[in-house]
Structures are given as C-alpha cells and as structure tokens.
N, C-alpha and C. Protein backbone atom coordinates (compact mmCIF):
# COMPACT_ATOMS: atom_id res chain seq x y z
N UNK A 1 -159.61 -5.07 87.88
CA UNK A 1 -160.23 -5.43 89.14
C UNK A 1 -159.87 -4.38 90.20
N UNK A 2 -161.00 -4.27 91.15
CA UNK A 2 -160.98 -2.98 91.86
C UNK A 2 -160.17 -3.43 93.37
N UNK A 3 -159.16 -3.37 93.79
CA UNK A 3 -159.25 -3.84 95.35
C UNK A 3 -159.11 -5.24 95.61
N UNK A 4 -159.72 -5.69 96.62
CA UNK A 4 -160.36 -7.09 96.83
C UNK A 4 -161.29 -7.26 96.73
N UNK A 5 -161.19 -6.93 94.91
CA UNK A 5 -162.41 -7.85 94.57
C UNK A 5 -162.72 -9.15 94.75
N UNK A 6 -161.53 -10.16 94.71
CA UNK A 6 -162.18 -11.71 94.74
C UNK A 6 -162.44 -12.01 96.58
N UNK A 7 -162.05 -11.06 97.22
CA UNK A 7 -162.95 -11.13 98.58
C UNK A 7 -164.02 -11.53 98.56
N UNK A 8 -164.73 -10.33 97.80
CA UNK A 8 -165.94 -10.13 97.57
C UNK A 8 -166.67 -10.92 97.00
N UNK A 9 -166.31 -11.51 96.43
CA UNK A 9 -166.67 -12.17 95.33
C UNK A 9 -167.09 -13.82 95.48
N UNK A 10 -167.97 -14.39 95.86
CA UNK A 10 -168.28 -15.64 96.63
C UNK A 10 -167.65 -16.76 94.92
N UNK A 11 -167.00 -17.47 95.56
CA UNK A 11 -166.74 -18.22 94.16
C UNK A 11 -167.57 -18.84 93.44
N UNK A 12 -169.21 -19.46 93.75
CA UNK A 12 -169.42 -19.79 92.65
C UNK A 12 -169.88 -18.69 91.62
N UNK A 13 -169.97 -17.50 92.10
CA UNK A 13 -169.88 -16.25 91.24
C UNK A 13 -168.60 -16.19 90.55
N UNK A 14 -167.55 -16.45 90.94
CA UNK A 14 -166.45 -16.41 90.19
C UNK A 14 -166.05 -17.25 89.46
N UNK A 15 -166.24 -18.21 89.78
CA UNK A 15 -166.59 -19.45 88.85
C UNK A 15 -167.19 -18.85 87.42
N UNK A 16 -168.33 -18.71 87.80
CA UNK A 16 -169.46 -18.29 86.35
C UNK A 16 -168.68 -16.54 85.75
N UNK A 17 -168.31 -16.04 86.41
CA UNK A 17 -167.46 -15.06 85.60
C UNK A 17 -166.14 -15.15 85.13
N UNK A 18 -165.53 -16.36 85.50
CA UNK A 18 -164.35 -16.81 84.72
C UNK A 18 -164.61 -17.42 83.73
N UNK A 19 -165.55 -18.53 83.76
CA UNK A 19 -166.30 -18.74 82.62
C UNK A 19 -166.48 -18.50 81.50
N UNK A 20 -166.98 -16.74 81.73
CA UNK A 20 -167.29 -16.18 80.70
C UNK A 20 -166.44 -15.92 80.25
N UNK A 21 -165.36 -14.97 80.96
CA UNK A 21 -164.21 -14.68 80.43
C UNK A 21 -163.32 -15.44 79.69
N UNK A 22 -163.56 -16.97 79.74
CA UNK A 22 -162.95 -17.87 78.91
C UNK A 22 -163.85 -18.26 78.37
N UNK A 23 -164.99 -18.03 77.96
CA UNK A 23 -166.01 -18.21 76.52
C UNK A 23 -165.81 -20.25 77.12
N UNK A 24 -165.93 -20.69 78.23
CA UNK A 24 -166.54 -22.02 78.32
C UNK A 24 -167.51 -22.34 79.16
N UNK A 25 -168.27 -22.54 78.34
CA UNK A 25 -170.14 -22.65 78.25
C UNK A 25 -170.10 -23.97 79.63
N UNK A 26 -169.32 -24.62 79.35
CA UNK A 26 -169.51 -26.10 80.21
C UNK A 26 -169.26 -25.81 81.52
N UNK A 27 -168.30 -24.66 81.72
CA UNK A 27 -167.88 -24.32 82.55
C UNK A 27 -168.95 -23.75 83.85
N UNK A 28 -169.72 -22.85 82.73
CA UNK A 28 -170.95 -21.36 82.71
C UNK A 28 -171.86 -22.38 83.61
N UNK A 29 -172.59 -22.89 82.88
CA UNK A 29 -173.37 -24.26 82.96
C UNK A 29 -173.29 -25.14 84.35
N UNK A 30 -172.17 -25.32 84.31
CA UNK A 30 -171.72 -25.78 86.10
C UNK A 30 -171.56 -25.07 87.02
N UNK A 31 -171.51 -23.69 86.62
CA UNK A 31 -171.64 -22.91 88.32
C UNK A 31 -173.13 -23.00 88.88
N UNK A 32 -174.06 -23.56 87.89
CA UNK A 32 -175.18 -23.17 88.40
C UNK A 32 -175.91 -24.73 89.31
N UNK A 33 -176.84 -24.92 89.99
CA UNK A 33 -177.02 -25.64 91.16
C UNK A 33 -178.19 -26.33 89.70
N UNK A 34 -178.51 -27.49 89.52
CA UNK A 34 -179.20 -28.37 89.04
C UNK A 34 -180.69 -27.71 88.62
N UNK A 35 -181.22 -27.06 89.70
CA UNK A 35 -182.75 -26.24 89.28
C UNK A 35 -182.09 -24.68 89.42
N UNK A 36 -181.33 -24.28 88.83
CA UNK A 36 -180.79 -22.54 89.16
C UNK A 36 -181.50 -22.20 87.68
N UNK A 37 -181.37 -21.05 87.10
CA UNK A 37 -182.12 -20.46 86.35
C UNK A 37 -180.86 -18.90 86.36
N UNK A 38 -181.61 -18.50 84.75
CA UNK A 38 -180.95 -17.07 84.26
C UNK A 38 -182.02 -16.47 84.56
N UNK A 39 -182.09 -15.51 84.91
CA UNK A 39 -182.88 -14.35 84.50
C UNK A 39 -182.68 -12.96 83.51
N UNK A 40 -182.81 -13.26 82.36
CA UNK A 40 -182.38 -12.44 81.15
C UNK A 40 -183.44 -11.40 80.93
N UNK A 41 -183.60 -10.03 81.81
CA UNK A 41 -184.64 -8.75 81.63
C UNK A 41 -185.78 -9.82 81.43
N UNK A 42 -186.59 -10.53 82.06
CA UNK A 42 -187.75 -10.73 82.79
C UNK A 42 -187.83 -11.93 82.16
N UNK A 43 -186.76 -12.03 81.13
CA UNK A 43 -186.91 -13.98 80.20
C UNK A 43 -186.08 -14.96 81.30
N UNK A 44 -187.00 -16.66 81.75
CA UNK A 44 -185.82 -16.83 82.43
C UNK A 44 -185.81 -18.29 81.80
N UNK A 45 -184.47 -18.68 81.85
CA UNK A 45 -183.79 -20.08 81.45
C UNK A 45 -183.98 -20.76 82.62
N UNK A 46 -184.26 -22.02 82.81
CA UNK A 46 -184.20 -22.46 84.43
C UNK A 46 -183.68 -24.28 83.50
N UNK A 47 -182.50 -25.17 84.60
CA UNK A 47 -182.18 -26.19 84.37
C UNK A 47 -180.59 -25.73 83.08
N UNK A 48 -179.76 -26.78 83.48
CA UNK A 48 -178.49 -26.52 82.60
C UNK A 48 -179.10 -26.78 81.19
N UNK A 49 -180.28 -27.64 80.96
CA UNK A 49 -180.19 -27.41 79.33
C UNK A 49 -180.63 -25.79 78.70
N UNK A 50 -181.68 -25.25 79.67
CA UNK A 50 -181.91 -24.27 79.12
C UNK A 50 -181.17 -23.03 79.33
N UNK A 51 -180.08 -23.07 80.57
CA UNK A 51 -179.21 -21.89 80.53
C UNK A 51 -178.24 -22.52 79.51
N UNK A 52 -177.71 -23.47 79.02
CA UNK A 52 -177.20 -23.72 77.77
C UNK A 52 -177.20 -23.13 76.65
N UNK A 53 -178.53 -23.07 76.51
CA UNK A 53 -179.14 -23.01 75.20
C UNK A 53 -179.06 -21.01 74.94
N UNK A 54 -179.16 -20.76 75.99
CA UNK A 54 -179.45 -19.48 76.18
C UNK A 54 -178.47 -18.26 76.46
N UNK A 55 -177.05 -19.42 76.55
CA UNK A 55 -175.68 -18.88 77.12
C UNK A 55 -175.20 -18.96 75.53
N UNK A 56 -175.14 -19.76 74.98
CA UNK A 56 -175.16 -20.06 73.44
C UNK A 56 -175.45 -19.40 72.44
N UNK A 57 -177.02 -18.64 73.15
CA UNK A 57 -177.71 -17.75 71.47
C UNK A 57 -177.06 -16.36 72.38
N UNK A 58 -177.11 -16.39 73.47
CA UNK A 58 -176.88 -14.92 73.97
C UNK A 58 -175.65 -14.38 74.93
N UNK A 59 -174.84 -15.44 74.97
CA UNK A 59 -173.86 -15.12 76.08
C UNK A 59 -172.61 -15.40 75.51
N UNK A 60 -172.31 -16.40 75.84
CA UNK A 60 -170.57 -16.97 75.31
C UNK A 60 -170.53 -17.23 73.66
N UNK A 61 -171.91 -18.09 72.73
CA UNK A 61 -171.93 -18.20 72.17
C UNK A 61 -172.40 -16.71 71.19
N UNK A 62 -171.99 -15.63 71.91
CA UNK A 62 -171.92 -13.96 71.29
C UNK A 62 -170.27 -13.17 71.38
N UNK A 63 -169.73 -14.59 72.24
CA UNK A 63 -168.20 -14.12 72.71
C UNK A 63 -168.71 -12.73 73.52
N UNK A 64 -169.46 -12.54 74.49
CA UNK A 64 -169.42 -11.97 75.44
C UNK A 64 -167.87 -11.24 75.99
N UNK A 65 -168.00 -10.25 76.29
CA UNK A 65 -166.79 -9.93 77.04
C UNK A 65 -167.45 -8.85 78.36
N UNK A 66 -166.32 -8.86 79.57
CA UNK A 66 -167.31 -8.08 80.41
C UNK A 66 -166.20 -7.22 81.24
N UNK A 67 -166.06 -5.77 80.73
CA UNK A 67 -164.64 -5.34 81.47
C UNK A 67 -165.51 -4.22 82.53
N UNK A 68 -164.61 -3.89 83.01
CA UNK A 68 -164.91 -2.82 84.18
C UNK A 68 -165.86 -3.41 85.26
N UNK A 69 -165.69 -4.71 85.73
CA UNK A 69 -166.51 -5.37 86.65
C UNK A 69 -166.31 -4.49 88.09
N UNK A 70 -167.47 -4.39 88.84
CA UNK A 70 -167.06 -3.90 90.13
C UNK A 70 -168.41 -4.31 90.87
N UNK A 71 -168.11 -4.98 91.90
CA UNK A 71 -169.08 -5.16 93.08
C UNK A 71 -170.06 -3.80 92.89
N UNK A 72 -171.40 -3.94 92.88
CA UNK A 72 -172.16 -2.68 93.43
C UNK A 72 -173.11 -3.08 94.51
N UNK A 73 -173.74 -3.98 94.70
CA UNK A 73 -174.33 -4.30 96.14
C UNK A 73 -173.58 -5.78 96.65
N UNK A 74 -172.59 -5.80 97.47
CA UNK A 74 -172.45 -7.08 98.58
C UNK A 74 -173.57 -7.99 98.69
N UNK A 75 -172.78 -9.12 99.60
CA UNK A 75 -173.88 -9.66 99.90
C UNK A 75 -174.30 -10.93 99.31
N UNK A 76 -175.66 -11.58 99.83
CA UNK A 76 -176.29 -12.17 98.87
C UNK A 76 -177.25 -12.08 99.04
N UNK A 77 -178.11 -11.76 97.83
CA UNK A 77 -177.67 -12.06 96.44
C UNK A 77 -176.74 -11.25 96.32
N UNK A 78 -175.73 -11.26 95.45
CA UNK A 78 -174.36 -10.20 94.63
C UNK A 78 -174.70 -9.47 94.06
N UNK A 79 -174.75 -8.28 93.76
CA UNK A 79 -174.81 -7.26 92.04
C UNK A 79 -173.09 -7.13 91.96
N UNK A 80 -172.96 -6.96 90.38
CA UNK A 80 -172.02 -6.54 89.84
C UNK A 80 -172.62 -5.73 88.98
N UNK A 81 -171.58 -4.60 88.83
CA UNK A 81 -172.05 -3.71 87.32
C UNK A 81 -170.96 -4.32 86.05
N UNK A 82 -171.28 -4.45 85.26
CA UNK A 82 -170.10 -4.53 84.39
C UNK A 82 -170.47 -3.80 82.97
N UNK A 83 -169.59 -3.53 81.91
CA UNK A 83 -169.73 -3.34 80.51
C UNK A 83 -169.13 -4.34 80.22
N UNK A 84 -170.99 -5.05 78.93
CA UNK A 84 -170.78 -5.98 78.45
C UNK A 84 -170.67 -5.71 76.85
N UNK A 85 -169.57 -6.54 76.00
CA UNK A 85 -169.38 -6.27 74.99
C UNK A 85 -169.19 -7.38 74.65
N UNK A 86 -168.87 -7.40 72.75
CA UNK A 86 -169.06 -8.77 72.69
C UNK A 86 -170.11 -8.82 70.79
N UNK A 87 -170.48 -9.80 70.57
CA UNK A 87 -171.32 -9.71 68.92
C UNK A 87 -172.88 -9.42 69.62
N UNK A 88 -173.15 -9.19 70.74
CA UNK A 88 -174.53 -9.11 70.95
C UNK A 88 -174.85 -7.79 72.21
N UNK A 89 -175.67 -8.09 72.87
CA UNK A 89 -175.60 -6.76 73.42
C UNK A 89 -174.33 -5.89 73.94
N UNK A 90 -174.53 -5.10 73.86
CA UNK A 90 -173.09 -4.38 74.60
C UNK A 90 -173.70 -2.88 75.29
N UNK A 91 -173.29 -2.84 75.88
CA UNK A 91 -173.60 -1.54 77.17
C UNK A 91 -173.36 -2.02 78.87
N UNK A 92 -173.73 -1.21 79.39
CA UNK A 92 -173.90 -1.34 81.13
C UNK A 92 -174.81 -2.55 81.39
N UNK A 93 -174.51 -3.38 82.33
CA UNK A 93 -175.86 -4.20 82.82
C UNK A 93 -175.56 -5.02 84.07
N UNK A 94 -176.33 -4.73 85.27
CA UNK A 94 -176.18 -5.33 86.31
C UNK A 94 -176.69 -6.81 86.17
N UNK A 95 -175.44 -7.61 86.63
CA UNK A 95 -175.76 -8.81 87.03
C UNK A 95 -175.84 -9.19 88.47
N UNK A 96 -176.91 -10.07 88.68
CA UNK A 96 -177.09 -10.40 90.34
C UNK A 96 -177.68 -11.77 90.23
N UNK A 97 -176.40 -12.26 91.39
CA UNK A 97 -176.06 -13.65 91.66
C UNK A 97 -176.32 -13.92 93.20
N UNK A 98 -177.59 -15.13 92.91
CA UNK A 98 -178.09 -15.21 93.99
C UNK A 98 -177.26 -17.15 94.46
N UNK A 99 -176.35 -16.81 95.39
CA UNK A 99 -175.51 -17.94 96.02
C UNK A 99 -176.36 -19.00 96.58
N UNK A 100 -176.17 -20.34 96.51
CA UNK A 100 -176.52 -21.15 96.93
C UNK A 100 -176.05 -22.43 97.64
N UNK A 101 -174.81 -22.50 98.55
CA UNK A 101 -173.74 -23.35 98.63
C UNK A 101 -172.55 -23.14 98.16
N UNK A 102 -172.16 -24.38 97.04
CA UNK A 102 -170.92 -23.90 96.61
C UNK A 102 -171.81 -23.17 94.80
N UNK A 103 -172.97 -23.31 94.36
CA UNK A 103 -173.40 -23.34 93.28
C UNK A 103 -174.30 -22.08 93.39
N UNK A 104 -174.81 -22.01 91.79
CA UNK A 104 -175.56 -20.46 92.06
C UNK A 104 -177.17 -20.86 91.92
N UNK A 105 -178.15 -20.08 92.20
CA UNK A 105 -179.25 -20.37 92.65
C UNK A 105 -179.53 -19.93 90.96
N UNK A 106 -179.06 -18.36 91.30
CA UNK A 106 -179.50 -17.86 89.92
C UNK A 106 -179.09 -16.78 89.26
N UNK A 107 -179.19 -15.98 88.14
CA UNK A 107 -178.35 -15.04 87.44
C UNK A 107 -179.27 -14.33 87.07
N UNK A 108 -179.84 -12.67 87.61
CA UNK A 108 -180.59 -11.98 86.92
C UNK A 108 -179.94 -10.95 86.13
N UNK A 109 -179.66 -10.73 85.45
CA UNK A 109 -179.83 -9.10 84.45
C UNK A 109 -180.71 -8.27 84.22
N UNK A 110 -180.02 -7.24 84.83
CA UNK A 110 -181.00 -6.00 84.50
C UNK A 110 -180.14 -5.26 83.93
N UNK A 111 -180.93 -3.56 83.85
CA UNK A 111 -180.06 -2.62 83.17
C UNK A 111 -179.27 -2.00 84.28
C-alpha cells in the first residue's frame, strides 16, 4: 500500500477489496447496494444474485489475487489500478467504484 491509501479509499470500496483479498464472496456481495451491478469489459452482473454468480465463475471463485493496488483517479467514482492474478485472468486492470452511501453503486473493469 502506497501512503494513505485507506484515506483514499471510501470504505465501501474497501470493504469489497478486502473481500477479495480474503476470497469471501458473502462478504464481496455485501459491499454492493441491493440494485449495484459489475461491470466486467462491457458484461454487466446487476443484483447480489448475479454479482454472485459472476464473482464465483470469475473472481474469488478464480482465487483472485490483486497486488500493487494504487489509487489512479480520486474521487467518485474511484479507479484503482491493480495486478490481478489468480486461476483466471491475470494482468493490469482498472477497477472503478462508483460509491453510493455506505454501499457501492457499482464495479466497472476495464483494461
């Protein structure tokens, strides 16, 4: 972690990236606000069953791992850059977390 990062870092974003980091889906699942949605490169999950389902074939349930996290745009919505590794994709990929209260609206990935 770079600094103050968890400054930066609005918690229910941190929430959903501790999450990951502890591979619990239930956890993943609850940062998000009742109608929040993934956005997976232009596929999107919307409702906890379907970011479930989708955290499962492609996220935690890949044992995801995500090192070298660093804020790249403030703000909200959030970007983070991170390298993601893990049984399924692995490379660079910005995530951006759009805040909604204490919960997240939504989770896009890009490259």
């Amino acid at each position: 972690m770079v600094g103050n990062m968890s400054q930066e870092i609005p918690a229910p974003v941190q929430r959903a990236l501790d999450a990951i980091d502890a591979l619990d889906n239930d956890a993943f699942v609850a940062a998000f606000a009742p109608d929040g949605y993934v956005n997976d490169w232009g596929r999107e999950f919307r409702g906890p069953d379907q970011i479930r389902a989708w955290s499962d074939n492609e996220l935690i349930g890949k044992q995801a791992t995500f090192t070298g996290t660093e804020v790249s745009t403030p703000g909200n919505p959030l970007t983070v850059l991170t390298q993601v590794g893990g049984n399924g994709f692995n490379g660079p990929s910005h995530f951006t977390f759009d805040v909604r209260g204490d919960r997240l609206a939504s989770m896009t990935i890009t490259a």
